[in-house]
Protein backbone atom coordinates (compact mmCIF):
# COMPACT_ATOMS: atom_id res chain seq x y z
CA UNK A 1 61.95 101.19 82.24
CA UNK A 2 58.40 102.08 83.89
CA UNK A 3 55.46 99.47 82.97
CA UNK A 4 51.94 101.71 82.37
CA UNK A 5 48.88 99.92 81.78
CA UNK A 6 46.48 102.41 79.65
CA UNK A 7 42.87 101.75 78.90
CA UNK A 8 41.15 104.12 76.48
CA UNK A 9 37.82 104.39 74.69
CA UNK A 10 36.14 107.46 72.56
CA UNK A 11 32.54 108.12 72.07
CA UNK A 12 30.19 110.06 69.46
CA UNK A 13 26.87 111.17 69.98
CA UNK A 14 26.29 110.92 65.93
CA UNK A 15 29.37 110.58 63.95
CA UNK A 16 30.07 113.09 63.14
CA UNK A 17 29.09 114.63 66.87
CA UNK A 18 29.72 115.80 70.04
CA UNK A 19 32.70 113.30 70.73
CA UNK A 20 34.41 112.35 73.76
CA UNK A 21 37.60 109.94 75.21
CA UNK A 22 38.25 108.62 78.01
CA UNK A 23 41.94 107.00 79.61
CA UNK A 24 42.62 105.28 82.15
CA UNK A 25 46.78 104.94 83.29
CA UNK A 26 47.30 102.07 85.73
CA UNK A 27 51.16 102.15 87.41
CA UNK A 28 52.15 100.70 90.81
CA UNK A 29 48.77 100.78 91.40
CA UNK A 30 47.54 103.84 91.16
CA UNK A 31 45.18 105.07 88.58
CA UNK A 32 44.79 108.00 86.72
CA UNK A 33 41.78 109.21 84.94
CA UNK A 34 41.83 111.40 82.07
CA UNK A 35 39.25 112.90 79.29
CA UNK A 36 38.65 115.33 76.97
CA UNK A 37 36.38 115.87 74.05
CA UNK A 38 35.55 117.85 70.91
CA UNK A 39 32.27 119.22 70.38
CA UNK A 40 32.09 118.22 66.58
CA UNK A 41 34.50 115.26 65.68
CA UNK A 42 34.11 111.71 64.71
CA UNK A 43 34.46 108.32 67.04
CA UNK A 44 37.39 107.44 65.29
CA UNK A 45 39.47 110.59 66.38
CA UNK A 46 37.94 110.28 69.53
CA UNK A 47 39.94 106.81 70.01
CA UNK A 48 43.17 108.01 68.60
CA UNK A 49 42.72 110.97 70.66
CA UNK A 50 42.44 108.43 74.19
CA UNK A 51 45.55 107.33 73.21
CA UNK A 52 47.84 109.94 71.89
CA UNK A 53 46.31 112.03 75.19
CA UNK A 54 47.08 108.76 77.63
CA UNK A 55 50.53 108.39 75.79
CA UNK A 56 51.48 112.14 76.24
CA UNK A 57 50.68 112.01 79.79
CA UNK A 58 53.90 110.10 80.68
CA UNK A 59 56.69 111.88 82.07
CA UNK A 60 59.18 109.62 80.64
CA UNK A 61 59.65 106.81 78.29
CA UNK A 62 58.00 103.29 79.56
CA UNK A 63 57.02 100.27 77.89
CA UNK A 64 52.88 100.45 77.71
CA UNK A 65 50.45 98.06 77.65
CA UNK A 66 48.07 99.97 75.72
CA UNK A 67 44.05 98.01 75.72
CA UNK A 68 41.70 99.29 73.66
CA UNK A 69 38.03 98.18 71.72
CA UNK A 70 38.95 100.12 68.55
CA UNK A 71 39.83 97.87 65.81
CA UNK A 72 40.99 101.00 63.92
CA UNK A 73 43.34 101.89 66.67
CA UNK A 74 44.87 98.57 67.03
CA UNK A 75 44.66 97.49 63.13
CA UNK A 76 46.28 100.47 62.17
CA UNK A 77 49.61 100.19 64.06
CA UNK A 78 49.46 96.42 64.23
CA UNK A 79 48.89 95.67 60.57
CA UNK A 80 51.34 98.85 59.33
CA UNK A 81 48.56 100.77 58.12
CA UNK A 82 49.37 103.85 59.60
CA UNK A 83 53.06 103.80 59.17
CA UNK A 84 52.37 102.59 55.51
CA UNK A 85 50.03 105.53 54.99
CA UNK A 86 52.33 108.03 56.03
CA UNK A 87 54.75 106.55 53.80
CA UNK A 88 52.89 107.02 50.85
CA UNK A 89 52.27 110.52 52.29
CA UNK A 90 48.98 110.13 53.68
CA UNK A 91 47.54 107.63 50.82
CA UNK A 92 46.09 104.35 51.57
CA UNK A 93 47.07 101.40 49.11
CA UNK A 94 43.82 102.29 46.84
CA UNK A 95 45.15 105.80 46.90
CA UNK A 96 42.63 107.14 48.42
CA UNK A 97 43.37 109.88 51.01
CA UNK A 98 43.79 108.43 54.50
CA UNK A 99 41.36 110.07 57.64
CA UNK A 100 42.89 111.73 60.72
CA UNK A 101 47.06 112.16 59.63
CA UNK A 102 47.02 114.86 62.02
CA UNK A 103 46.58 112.27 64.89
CA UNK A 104 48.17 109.49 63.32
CA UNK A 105 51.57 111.51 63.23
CA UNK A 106 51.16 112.51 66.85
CA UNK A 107 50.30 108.70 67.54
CA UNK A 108 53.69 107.38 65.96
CA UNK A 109 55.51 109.81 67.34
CA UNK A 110 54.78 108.73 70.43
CA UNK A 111 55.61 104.95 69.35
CA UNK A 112 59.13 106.36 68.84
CA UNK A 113 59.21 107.42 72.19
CA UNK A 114 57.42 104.51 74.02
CA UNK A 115 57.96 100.84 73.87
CA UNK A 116 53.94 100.35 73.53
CA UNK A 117 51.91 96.65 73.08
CA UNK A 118 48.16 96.94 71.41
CA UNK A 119 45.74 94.67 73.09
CA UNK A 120 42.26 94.97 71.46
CA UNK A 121 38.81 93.69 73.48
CA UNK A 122 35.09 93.60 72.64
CA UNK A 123 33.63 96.61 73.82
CA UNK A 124 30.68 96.76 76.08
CA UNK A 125 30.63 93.21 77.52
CA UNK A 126 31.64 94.30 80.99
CA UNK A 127 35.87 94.91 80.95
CA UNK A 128 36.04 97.18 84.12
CA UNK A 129 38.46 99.64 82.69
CA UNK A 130 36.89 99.56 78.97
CA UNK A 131 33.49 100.18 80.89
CA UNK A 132 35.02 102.95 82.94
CA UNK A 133 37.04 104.60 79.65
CA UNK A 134 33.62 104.46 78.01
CA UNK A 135 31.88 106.45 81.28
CA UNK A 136 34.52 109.00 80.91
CA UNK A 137 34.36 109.44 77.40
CA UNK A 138 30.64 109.46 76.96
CA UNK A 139 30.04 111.58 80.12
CA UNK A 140 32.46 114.17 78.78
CA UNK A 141 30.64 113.96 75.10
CA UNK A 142 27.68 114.57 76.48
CA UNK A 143 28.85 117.70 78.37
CA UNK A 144 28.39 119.46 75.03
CA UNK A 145 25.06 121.69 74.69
């Protein structure tokens, strides 16, 4: 099986706002940039967005190393939320309705598919690839009139 190392960030300009995210796929080597953006979302579905679009991008199934700075990204899948959440049809444990199922059931679809590893780090403190995610991301955000 392929190894992919992805790096992915999102961006708001307000949140809600014009949003943007950013991905970066590293194999053999060779890089890949990709972004895309939403001219009204929020920063969270900008980050689940980086992924599910970085994830989609493979041509086959490959075991990821997925890094991220979004603590909701990475909490989610590593904690269970998400697949918890969908379990109880959306609900989180206070019962309360659970943000962005549309993207979370693209997301673990795509965990069926690929063998993927989370690795969160701090944004902003000078990660080249987090720092060039967040370049894509917030260049294509601001691209919005």
């Amino acid at each position: 099986m392929k190894h992919v190392d992805i790096y992915t960030d999102g961006a708001c300009r307000g949140n809600p706002g014009k949003g943007g995210w950013g991905a970066i796929l590293v194999y053999e080597g060779r890089e890949k940039e990709l972004s895309g953006g939403e001219p009204m979302t929020t920063n969270n579905r900008m980050e689940l967005s980086a992924a599910i679009e970085a994830l989609s991008a493979l041509k086959e199934p490959c075991e990821v190393t997925l890094t991220s700075d979004s603590k909701y990204l990475i909490d989610a899948i590593e904690k269970g939320w998400a697949v918890s959440w969908r379990a109880k049809g959306w609900k989180k444990a206070d019962k309360s309705p659970a943000l962005n199922p549309d993207l979370w059931e693209k997301l673990l679809g795509l965990l069926e598919i690929h063998k993927v590893t989370f690795i969160w780090v701090k944004g902003h403190v000078g990660h080249p690839y987090n720092e060039r995610c967040d370049k894509l991301a917030t260049t294509f955000a601001d691209s919005f009139k």
